[in-house]
PDB file of N, CA and C in Angstrom:
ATOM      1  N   UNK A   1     -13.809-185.274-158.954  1.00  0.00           N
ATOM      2  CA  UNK A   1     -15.147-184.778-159.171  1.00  0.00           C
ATOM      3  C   UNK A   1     -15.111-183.311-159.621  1.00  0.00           C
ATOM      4  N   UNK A   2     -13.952-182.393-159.245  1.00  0.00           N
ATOM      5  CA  UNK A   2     -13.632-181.208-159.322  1.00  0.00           C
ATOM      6  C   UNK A   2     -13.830-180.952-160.864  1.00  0.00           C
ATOM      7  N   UNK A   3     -12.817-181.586-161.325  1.00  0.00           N
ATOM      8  CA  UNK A   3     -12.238-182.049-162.738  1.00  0.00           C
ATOM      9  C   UNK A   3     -13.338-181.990-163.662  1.00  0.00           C
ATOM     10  N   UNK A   4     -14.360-182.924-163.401  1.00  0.00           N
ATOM     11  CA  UNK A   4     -15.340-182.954-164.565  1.00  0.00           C
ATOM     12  C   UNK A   4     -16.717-182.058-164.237  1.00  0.00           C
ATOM     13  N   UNK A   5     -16.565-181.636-163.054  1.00  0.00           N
ATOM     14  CA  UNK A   5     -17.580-180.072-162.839  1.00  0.00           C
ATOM     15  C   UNK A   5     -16.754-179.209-164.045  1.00  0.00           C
ATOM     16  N   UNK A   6     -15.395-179.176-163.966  1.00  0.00           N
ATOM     17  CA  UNK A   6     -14.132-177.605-164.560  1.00  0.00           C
ATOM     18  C   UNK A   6     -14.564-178.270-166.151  1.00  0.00           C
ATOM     19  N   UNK A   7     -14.495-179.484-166.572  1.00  0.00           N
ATOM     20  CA  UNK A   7     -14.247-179.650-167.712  1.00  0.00           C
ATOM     21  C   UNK A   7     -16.187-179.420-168.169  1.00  0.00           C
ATOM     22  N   UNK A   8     -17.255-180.158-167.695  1.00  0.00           N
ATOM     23  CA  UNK A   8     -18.502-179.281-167.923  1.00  0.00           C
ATOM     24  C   UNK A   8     -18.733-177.816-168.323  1.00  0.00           C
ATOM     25  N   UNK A   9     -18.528-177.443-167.619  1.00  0.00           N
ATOM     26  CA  UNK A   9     -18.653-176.152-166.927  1.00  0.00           C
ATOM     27  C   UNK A   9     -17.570-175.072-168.361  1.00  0.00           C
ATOM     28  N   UNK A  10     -16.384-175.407-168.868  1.00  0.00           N
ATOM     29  CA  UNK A  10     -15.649-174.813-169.819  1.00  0.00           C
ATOM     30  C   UNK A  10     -16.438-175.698-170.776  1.00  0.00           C
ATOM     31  N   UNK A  11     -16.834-176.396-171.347  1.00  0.00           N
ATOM     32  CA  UNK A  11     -17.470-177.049-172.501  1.00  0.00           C
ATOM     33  C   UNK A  11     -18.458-176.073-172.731  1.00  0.00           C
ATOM     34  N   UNK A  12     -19.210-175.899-171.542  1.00  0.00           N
ATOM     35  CA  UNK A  12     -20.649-174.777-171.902  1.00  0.00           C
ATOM     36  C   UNK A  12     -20.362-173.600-172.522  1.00  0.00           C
ATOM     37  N   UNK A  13     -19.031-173.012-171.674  1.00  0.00           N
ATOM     38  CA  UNK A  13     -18.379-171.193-172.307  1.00  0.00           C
ATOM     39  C   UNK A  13     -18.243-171.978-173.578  1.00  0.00           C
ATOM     40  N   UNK A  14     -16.893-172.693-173.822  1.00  0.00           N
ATOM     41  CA  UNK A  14     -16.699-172.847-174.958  1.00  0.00           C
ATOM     42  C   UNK A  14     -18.207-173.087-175.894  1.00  0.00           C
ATOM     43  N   UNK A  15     -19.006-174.071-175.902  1.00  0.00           N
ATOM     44  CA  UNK A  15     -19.852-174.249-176.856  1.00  0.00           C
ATOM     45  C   UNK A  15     -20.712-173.034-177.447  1.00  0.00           C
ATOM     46  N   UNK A  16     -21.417-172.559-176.215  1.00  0.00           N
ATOM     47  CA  UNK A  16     -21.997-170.750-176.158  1.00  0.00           C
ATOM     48  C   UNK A  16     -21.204-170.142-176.928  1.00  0.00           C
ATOM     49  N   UNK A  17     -19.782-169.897-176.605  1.00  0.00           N
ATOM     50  CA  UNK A  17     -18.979-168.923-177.466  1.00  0.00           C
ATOM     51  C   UNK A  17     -19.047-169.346-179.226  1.00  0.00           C
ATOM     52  N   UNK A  18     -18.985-170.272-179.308  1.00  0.00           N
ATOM     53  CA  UNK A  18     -19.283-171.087-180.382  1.00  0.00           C
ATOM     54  C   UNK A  18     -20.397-170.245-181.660  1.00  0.00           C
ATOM     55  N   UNK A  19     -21.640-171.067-180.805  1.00  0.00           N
ATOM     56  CA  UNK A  19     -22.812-171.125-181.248  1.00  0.00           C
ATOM     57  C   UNK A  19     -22.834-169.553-181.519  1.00  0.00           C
ATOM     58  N   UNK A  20     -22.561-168.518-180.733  1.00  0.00           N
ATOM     59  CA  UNK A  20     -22.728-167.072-180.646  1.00  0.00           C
ATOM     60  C   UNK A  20     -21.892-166.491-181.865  1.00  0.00           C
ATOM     61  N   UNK A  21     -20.692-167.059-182.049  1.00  0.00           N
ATOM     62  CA  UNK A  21     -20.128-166.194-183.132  1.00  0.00           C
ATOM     63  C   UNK A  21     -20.407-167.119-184.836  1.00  0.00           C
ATOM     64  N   UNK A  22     -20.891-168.364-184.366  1.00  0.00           N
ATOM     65  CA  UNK A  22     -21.301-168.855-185.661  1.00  0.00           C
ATOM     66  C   UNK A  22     -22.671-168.223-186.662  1.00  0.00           C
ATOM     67  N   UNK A  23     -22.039-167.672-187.852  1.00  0.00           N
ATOM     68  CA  UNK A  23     -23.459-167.074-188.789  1.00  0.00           C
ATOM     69  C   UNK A  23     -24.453-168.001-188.818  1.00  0.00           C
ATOM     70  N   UNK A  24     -25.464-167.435-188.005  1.00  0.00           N
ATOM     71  CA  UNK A  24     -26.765-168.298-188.816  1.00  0.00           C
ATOM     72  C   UNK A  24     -27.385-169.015-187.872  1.00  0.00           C
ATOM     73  N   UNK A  25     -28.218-169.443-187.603  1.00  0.00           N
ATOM     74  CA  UNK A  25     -29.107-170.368-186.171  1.00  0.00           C
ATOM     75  C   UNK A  25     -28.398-171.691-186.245  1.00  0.00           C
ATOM     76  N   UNK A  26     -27.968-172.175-184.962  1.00  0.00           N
ATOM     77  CA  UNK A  26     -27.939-173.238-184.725  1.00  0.00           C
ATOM     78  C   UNK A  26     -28.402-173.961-183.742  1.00  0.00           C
ATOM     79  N   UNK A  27     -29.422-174.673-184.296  1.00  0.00           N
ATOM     80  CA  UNK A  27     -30.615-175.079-183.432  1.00  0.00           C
ATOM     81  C   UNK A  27     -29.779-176.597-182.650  1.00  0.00           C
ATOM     82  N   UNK A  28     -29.619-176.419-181.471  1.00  0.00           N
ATOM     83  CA  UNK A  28     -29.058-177.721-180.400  1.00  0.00           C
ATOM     84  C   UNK A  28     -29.593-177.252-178.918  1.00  0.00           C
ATOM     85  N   UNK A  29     -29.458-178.585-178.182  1.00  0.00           N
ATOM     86  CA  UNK A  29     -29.787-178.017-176.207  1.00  0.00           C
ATOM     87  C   UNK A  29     -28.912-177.655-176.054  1.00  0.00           C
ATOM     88  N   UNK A  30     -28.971-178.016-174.701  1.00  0.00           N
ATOM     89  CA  UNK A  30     -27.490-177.436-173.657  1.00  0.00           C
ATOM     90  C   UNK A  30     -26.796-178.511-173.424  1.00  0.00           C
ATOM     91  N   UNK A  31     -27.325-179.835-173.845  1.00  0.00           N
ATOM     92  CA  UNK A  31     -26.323-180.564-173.858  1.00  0.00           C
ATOM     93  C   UNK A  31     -25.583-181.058-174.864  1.00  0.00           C
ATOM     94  N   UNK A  32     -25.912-181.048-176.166  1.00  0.00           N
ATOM     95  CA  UNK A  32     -25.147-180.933-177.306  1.00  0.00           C
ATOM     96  C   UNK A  32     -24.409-179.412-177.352  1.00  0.00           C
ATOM     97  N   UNK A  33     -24.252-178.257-177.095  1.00  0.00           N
ATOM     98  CA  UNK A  33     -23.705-177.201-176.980  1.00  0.00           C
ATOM     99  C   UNK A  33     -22.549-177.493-175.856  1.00  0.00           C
ATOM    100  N   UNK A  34     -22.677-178.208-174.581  1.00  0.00           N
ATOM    101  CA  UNK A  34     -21.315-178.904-173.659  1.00  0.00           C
ATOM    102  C   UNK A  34     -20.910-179.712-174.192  1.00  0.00           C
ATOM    103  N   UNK A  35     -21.479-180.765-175.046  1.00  0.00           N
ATOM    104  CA  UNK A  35     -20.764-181.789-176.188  1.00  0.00           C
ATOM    105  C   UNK A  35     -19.549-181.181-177.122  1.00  0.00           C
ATOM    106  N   UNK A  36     -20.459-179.855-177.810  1.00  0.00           N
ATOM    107  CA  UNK A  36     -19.845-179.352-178.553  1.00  0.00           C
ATOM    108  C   UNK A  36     -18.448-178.463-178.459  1.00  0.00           C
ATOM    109  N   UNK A  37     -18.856-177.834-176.844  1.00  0.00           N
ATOM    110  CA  UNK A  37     -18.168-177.207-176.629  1.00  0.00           C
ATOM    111  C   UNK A  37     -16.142-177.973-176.278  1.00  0.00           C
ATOM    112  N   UNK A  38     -16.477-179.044-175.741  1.00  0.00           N
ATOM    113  CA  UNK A  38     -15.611-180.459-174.794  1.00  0.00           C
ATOM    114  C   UNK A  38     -15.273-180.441-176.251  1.00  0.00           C
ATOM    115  N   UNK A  39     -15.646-180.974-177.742  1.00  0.00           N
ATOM    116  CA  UNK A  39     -14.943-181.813-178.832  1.00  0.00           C
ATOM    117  C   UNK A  39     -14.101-180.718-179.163  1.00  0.00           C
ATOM    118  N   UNK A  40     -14.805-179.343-179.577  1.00  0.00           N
ATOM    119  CA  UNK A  40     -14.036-178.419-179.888  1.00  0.00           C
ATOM    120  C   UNK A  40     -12.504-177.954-178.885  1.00  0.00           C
ATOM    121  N   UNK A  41     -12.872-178.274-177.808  1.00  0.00           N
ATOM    122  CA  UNK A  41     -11.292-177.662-176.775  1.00  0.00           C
ATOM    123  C   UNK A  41     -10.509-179.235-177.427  1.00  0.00           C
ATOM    124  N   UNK A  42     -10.941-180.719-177.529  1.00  0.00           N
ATOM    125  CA  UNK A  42     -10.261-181.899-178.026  1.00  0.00           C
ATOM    126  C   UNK A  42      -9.626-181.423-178.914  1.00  0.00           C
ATOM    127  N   UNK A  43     -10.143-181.273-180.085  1.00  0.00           N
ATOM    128  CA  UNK A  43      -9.753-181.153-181.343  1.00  0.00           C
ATOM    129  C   UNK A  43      -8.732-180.035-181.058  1.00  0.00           C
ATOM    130  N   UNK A  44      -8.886-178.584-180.748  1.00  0.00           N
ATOM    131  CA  UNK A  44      -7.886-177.653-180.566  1.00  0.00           C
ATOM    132  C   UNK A  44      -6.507-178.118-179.570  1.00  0.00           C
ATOM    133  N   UNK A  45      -6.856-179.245-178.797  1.00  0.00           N
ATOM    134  CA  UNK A  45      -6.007-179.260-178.008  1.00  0.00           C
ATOM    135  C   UNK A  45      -4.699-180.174-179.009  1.00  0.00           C
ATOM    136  N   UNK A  46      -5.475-181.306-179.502  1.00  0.00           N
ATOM    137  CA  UNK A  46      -5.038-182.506-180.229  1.00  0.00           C
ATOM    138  C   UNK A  46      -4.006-181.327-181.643  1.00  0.00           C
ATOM    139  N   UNK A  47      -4.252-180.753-182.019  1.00  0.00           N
ATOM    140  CA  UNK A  47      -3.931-179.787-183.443  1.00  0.00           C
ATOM    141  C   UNK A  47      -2.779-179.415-182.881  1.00  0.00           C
ATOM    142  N   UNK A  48      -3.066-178.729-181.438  1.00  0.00           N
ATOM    143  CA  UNK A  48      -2.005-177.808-180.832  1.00  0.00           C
ATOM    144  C   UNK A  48      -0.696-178.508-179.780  1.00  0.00           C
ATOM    145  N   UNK A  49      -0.997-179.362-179.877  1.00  0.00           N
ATOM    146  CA  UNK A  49      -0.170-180.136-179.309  1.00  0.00           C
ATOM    147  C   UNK A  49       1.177-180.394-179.493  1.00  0.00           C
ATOM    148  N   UNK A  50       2.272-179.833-178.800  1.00  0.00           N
ATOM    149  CA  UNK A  50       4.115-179.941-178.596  1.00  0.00           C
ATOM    150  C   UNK A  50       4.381-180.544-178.113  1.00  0.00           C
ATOM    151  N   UNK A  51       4.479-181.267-177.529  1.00  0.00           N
ATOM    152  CA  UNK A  51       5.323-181.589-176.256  1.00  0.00           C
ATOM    153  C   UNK A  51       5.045-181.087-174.868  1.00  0.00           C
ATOM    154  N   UNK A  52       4.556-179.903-175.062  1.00  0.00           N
ATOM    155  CA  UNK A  52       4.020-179.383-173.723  1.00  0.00           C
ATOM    156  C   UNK A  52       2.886-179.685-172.800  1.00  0.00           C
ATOM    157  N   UNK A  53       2.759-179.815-171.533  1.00  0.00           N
ATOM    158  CA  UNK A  53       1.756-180.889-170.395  1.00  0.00           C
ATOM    159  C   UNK A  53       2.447-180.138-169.475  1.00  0.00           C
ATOM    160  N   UNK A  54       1.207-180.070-168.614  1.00  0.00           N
ATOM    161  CA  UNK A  54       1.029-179.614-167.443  1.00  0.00           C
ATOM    162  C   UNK A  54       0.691-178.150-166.778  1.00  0.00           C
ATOM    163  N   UNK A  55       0.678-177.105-168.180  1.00  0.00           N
ATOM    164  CA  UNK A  55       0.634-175.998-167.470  1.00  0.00           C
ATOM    165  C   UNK A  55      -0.866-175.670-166.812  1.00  0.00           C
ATOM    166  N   UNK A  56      -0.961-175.056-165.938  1.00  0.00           N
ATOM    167  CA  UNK A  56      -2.102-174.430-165.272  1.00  0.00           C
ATOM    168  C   UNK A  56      -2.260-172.993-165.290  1.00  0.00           C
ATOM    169  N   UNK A  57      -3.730-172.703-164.975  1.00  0.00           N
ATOM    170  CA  UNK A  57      -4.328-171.581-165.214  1.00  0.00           C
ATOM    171  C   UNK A  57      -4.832-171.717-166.507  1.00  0.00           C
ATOM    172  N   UNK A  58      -5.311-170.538-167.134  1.00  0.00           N
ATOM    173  CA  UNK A  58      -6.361-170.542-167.819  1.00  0.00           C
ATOM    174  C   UNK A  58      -5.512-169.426-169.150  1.00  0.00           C
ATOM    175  N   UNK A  59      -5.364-170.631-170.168  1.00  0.00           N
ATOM    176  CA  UNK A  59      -4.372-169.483-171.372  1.00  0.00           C
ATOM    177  C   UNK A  59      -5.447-168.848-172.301  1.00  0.00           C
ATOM    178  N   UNK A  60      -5.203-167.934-172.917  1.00  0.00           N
ATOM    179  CA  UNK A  60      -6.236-167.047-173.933  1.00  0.00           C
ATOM    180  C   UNK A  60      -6.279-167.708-175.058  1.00  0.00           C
ATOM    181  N   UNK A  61      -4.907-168.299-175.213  1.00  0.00           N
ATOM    182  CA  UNK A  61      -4.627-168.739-176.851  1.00  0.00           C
ATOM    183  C   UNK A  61      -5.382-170.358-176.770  1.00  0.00           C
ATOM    184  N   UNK A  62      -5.231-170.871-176.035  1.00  0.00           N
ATOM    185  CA  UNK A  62      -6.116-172.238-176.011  1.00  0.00           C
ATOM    186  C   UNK A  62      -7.870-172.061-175.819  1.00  0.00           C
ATOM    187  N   UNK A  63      -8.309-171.123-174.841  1.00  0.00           N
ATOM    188  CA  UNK A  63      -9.889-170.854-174.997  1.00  0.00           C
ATOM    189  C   UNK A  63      -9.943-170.289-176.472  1.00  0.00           C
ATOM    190  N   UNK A  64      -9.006-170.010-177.005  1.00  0.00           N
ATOM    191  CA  UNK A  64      -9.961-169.074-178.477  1.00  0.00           C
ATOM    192  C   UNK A  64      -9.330-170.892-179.690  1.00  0.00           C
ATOM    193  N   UNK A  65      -8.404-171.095-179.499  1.00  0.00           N
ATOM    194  CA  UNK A  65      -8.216-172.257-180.164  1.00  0.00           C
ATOM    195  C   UNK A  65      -9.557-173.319-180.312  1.00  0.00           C
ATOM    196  N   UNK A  66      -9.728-173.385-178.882  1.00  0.00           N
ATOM    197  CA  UNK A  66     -11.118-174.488-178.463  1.00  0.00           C
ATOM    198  C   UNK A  66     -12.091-173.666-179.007  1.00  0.00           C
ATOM    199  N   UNK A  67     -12.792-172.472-179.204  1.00  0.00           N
ATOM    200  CA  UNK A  67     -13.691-172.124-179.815  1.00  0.00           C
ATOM    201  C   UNK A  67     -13.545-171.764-181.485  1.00  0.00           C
ATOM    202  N   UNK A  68     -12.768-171.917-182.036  1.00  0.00           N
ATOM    203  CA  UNK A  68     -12.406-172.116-183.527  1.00  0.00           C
ATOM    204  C   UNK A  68     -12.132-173.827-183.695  1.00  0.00           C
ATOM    205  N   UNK A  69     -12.034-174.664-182.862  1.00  0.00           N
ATOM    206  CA  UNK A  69     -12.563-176.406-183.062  1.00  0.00           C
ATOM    207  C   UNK A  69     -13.714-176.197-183.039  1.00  0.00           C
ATOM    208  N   UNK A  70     -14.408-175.815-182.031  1.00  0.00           N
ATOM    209  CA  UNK A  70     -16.172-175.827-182.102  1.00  0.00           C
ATOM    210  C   UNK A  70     -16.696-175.243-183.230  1.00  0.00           C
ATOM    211  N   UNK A  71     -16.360-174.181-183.915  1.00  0.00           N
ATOM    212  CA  UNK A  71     -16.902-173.529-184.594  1.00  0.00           C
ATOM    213  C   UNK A  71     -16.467-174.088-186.113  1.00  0.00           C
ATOM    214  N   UNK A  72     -15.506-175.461-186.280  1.00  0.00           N
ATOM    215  CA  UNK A  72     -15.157-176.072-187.266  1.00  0.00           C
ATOM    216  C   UNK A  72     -16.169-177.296-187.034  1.00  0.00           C
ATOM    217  N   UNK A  73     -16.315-177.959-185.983  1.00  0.00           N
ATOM    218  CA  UNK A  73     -17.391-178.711-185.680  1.00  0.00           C
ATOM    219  C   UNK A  73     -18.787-178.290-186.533  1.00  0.00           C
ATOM    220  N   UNK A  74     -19.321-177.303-185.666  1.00  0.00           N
ATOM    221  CA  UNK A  74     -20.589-176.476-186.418  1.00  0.00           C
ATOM    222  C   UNK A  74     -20.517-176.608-188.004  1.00  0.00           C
ATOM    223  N   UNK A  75     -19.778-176.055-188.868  1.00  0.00           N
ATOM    224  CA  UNK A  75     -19.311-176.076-190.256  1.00  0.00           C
ATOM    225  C   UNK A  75     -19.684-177.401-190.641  1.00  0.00           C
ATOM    226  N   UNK A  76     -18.819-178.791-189.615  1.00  0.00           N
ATOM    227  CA  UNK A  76     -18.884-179.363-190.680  1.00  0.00           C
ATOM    228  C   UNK A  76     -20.498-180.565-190.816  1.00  0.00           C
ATOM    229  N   UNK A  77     -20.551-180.351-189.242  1.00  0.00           N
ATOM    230  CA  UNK A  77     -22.180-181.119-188.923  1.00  0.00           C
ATOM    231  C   UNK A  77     -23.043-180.164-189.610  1.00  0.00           C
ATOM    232  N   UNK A  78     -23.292-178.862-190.050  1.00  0.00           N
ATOM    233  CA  UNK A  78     -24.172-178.672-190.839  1.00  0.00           C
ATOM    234  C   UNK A  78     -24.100-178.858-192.252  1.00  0.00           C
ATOM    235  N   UNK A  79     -22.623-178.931-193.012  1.00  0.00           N
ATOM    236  CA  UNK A  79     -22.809-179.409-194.146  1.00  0.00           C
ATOM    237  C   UNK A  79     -22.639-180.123-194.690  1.00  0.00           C
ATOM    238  N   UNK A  80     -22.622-181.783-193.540  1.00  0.00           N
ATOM    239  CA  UNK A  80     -23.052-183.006-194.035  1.00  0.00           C
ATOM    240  C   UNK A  80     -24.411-183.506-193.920  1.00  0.00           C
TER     241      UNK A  80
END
């Protein structure tokens, strides 16, 4: 239950961070912005992916990864 409070809960930073550095209004709730935020850490995670599993704590280079997926998200849902 922990798990999907942590994974909520980082979807929102991530999506916010998103929406905030993207030029231009992007009109969504708060729950497409945790949507957005969750596909974008996917996608960054899926791209970034070695071989490596399991580390813990909280890396810099993966929160800014996950908010450059979101912010490729944004890009491409507005210009289809």
């Amino acid at each position: 239950m922990f798990k999907l409070i942590s994974i909520i809960f980082s979807g929102l930073i991530v999506g916010l961070a998103a929406r905030f550095l993207y030029p231009g209004p992007v009109p969504m709730g708060l729950g497409r912005t945790i949507l957005l935020g969750i596909a974008g850490s996917l996608i960054a995670g899926l791209a970034a992916s070695s071989g490596r599993s399991g580390r813990d704590g909280i890396d810099r280079a993966g929160c800014l990864a996950s908010v450059l997926g979101a912010l490729v998200l944004i890009f491409i849902g507005r210009h289809l």
